[in-house]
Protein backbone atom coordinates (compact mmCIF):
# COMPACT_ATOMS: atom_id res chain seq x y z
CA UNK A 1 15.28 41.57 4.75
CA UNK A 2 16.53 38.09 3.82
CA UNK A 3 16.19 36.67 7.41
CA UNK A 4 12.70 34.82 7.33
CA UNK A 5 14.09 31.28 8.03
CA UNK A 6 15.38 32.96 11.27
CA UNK A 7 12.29 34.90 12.41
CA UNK A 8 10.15 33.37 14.77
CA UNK A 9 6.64 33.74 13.85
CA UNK A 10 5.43 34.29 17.39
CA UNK A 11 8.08 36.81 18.27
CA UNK A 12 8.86 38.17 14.91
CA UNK A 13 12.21 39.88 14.24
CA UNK A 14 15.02 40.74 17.00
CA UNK A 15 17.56 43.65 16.92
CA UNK A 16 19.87 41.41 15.94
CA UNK A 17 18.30 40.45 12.87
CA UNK A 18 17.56 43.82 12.27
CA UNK A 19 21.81 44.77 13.27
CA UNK A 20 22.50 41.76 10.33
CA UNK A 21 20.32 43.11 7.61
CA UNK A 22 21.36 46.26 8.14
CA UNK A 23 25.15 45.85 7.92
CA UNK A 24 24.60 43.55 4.78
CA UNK A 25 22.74 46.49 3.00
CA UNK A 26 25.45 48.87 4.39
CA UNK A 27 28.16 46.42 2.92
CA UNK A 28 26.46 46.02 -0.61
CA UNK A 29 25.59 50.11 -0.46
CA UNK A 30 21.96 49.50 -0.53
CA UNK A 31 21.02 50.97 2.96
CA UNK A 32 19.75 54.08 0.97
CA UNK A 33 17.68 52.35 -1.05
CA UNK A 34 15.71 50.54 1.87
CA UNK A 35 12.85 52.85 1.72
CA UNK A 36 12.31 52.58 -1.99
CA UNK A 37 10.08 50.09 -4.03
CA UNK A 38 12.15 47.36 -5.32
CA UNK A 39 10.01 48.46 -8.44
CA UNK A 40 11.35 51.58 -8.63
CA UNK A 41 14.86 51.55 -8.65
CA UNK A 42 17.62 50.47 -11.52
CA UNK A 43 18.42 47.13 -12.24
CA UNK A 44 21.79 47.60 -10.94
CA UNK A 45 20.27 49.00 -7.38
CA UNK A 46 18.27 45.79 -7.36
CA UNK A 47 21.58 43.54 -7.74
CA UNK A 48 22.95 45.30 -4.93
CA UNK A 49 19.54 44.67 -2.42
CA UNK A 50 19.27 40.99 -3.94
CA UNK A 51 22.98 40.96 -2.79
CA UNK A 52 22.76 42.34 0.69
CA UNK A 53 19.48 39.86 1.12
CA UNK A 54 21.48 36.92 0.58
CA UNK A 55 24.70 37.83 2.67
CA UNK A 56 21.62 38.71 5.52
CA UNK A 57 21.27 35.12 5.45
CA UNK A 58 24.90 34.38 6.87
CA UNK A 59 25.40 31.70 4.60
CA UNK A 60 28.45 28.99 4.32
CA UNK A 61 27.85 28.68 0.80
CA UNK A 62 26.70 31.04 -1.77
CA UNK A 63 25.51 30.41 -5.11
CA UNK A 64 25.97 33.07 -7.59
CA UNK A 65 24.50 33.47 -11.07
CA UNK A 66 25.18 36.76 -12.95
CA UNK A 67 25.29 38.77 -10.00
CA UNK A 68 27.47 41.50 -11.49
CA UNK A 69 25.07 42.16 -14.45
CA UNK A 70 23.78 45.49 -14.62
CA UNK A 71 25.92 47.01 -12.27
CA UNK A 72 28.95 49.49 -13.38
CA UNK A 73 32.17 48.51 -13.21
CA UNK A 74 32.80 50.48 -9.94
CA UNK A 75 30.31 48.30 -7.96
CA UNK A 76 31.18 45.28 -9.74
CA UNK A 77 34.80 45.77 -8.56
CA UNK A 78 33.39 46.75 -4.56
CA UNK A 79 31.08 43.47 -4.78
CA UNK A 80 34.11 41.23 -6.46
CA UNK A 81 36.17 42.52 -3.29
CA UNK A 82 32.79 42.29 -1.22
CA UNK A 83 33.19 38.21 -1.83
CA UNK A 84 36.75 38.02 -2.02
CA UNK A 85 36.40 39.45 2.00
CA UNK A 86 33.68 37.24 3.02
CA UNK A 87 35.03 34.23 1.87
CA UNK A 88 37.94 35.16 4.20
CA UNK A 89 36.56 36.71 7.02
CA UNK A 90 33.29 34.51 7.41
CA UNK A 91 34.63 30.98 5.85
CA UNK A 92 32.32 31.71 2.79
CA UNK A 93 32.32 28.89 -0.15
């Protein structure tokens, strides 16, 4: 999830991209939802996996469009902090 411009193509994905992606979705509360059809589930559930995909990327710089739209305002507060801790802990811009 998220970590294609890291996979190799002739060795495919490592444990360690699978330990990223899964402690992005685990962050963003989406683990649960990793067995469900992106079709299926609320718009707010799809913020949250579209969140965790990008953070799999461990990127320097994130660009960020709307992403607190249809979430409520509990998980808009836990992904606000969510940032406010990665630009901290992981030199995030």
């Amino acid at each position: 999830m998220g970590r294609l411009p890291y996979i190799s193509r002739l060795k495919g994905e490592t444990l360690e991209d699978y330990r990223i992606s899964r402690e992005a979705m685990k962050k963003t509360k989406s683990l649960p939802l990793s067995e469900n059809n992106i079709q299926e589930i609320s718009g707010g559930e799809r913020q949250r996996v579209f969140m965790a995909k990008a953070l799999a990327q461990t990127p320097q710089l994130l660009l960020l469009d709307e992403f607190t739209s249809h979430l409520d305002l509990n998980f808009r507060y836990e992904m606000l902090n969510l940032l406010k801790k990665s630009l901290t802990e992981n030199s995030l811009s």
